[in-house]
N, C-alpha and C. Protein backbone atom coordinates (compact mmCIF):
# COMPACT_ATOMS: atom_id res chain seq x y z
N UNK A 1 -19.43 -23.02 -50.97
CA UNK A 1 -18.36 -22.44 -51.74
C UNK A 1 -17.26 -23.47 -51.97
N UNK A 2 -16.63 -23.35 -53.02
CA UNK A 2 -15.49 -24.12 -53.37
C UNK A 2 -14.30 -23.74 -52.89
N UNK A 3 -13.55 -24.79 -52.52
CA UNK A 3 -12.51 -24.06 -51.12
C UNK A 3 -11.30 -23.76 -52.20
N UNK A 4 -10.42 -23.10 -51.94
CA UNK A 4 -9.79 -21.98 -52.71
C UNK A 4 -8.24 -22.08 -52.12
N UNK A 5 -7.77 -23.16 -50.97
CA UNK A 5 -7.14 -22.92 -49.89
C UNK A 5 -6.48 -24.15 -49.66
N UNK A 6 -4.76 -24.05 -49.92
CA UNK A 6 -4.47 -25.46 -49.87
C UNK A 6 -3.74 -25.32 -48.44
N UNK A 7 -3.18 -26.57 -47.39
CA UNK A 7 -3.07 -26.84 -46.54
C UNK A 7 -2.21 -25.80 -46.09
N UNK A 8 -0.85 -25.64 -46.61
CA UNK A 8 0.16 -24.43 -46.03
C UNK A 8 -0.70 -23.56 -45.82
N UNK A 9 -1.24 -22.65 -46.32
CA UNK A 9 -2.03 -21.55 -46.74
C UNK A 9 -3.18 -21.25 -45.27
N UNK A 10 -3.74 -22.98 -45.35
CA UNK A 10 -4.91 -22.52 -43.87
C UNK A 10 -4.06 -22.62 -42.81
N UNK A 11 -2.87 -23.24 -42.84
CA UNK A 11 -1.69 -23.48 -41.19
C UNK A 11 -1.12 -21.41 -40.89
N UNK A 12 -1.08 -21.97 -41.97
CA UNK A 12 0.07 -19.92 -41.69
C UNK A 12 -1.31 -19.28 -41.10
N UNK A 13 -2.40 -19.05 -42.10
CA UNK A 13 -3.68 -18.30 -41.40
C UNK A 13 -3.54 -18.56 -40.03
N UNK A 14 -3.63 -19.74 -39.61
CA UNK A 14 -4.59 -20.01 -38.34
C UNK A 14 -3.36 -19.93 -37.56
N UNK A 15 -2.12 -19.76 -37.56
CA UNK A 15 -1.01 -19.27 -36.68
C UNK A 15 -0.98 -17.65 -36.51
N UNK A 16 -1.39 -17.12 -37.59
CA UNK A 16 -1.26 -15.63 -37.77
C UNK A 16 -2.56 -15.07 -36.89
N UNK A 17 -3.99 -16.06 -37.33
CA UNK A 17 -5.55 -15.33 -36.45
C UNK A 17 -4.95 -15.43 -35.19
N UNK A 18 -4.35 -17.12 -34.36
CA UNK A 18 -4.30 -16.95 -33.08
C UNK A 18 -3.78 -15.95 -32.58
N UNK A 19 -2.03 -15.65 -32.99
CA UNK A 19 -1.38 -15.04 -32.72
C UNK A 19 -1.69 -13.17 -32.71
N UNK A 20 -2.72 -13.04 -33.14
CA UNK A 20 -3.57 -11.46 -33.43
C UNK A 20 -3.86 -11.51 -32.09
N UNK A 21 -4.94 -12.91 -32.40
CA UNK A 21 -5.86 -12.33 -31.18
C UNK A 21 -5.41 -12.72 -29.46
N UNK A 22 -4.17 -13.33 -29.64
CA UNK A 22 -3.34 -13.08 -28.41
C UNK A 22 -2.68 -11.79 -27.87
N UNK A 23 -1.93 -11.30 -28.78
CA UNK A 23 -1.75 -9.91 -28.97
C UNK A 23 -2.93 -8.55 -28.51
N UNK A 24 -3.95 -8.90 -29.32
CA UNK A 24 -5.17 -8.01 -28.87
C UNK A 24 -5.32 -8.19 -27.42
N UNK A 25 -5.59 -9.40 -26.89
CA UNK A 25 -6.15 -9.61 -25.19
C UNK A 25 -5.04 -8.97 -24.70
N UNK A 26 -4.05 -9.50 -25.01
CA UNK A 26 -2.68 -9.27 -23.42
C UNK A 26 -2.41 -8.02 -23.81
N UNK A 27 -2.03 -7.40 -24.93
CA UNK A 27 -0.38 -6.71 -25.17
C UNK A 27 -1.28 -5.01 -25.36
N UNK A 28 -1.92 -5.22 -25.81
CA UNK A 28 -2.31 -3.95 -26.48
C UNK A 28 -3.75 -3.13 -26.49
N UNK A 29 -4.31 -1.87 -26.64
CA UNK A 29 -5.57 -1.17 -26.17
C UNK A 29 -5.55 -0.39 -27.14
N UNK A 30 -7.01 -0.37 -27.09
CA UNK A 30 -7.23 0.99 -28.25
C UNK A 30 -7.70 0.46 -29.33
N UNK A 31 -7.60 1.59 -30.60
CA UNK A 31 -8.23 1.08 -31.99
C UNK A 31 -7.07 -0.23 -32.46
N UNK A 32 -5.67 -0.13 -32.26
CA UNK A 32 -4.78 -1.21 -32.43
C UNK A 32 -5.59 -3.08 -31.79
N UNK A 33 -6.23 -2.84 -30.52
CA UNK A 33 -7.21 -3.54 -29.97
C UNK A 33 -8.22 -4.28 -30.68
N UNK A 34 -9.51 -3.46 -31.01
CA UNK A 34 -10.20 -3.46 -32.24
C UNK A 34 -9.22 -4.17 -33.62
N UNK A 35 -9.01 -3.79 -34.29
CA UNK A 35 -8.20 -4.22 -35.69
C UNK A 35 -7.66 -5.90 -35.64
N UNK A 36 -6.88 -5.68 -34.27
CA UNK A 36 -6.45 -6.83 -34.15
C UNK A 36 -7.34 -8.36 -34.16
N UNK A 37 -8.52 -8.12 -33.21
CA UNK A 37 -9.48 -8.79 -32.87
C UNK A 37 -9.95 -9.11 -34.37
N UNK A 38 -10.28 -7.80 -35.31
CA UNK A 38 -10.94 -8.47 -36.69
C UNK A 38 -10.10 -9.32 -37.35
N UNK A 39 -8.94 -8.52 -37.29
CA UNK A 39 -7.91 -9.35 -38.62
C UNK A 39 -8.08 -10.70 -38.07
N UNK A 40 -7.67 -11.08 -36.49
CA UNK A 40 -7.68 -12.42 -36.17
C UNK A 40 -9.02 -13.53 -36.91
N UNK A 41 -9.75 -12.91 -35.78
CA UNK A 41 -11.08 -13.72 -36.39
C UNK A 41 -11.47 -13.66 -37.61
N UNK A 42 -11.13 -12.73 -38.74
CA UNK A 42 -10.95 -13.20 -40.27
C UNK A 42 -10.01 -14.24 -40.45
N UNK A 43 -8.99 -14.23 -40.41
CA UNK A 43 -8.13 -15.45 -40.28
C UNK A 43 -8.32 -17.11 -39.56
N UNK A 44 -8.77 -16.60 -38.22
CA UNK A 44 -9.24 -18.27 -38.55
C UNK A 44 -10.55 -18.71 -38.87
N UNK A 45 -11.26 -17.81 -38.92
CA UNK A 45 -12.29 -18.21 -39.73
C UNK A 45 -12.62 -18.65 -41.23
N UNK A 46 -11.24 -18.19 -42.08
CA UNK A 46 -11.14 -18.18 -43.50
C UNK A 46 -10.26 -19.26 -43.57
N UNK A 47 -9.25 -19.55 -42.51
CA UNK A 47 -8.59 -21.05 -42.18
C UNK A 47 -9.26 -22.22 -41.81
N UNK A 48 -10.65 -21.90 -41.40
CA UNK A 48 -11.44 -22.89 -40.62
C UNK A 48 -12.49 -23.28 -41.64
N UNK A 49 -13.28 -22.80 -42.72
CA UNK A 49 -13.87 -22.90 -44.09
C UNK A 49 -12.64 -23.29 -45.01
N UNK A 50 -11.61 -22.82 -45.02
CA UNK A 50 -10.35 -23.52 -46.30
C UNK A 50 -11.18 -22.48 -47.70
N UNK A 51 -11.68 -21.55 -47.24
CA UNK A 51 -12.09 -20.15 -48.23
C UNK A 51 -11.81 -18.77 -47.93
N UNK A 52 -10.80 -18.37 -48.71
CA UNK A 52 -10.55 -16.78 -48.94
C UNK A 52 -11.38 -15.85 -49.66
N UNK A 53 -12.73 -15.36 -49.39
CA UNK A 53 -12.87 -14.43 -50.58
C UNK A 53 -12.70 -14.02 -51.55
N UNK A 54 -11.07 -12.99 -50.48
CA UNK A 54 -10.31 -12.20 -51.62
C UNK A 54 -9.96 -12.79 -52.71
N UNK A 55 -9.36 -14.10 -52.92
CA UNK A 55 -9.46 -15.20 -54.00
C UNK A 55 -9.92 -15.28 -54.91
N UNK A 56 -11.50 -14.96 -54.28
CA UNK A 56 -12.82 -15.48 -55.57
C UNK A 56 -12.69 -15.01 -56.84
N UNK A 57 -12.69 -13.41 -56.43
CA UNK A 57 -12.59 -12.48 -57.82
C UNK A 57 -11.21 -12.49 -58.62
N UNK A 58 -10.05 -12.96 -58.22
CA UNK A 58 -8.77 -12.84 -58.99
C UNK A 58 -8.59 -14.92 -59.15
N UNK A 59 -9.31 -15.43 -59.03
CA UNK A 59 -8.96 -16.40 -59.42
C UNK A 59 -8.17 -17.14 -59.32
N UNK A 60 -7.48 -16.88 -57.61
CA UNK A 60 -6.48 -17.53 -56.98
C UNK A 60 -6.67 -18.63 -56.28
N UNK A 61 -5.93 -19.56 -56.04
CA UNK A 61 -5.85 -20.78 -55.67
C UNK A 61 -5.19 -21.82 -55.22
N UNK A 62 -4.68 -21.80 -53.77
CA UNK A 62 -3.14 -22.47 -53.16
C UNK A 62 -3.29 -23.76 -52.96
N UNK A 63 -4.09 -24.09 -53.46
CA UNK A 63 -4.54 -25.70 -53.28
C UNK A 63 -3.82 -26.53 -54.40
């Protein structure tokens, strides 16, 4: 895939995934638990490729 994702863009992600999934372990239980864990690991995973999906179809591009 063609990366979609300019540098600001993957830093904020990958501050926002950690910061989820710190939150999920220590702070919090439940379905809030769950959610957290996904949103994270979408985030740095979509920081760690430098590809957003959501992007693809609207033709966005922070690069």
């Amino acid at each position: 895939m063609k990366k979609n994702m300019g540098q600001a863009d993957r830093i904020i992600r990958a501050i926002l995934g950690v910061a989820a999934l710190v939150v999920a372990l220590f702070f919090v239980e439940g379905a809030w638990d769950i959610a957290l864990y996904i949103f994270g690991a979408i985030m740095v995973i979509t920081s760690a490729m430098g590809v957003c999906p959501l992007y693809i179809p609207f033709n966005i591009s922070t690069k």
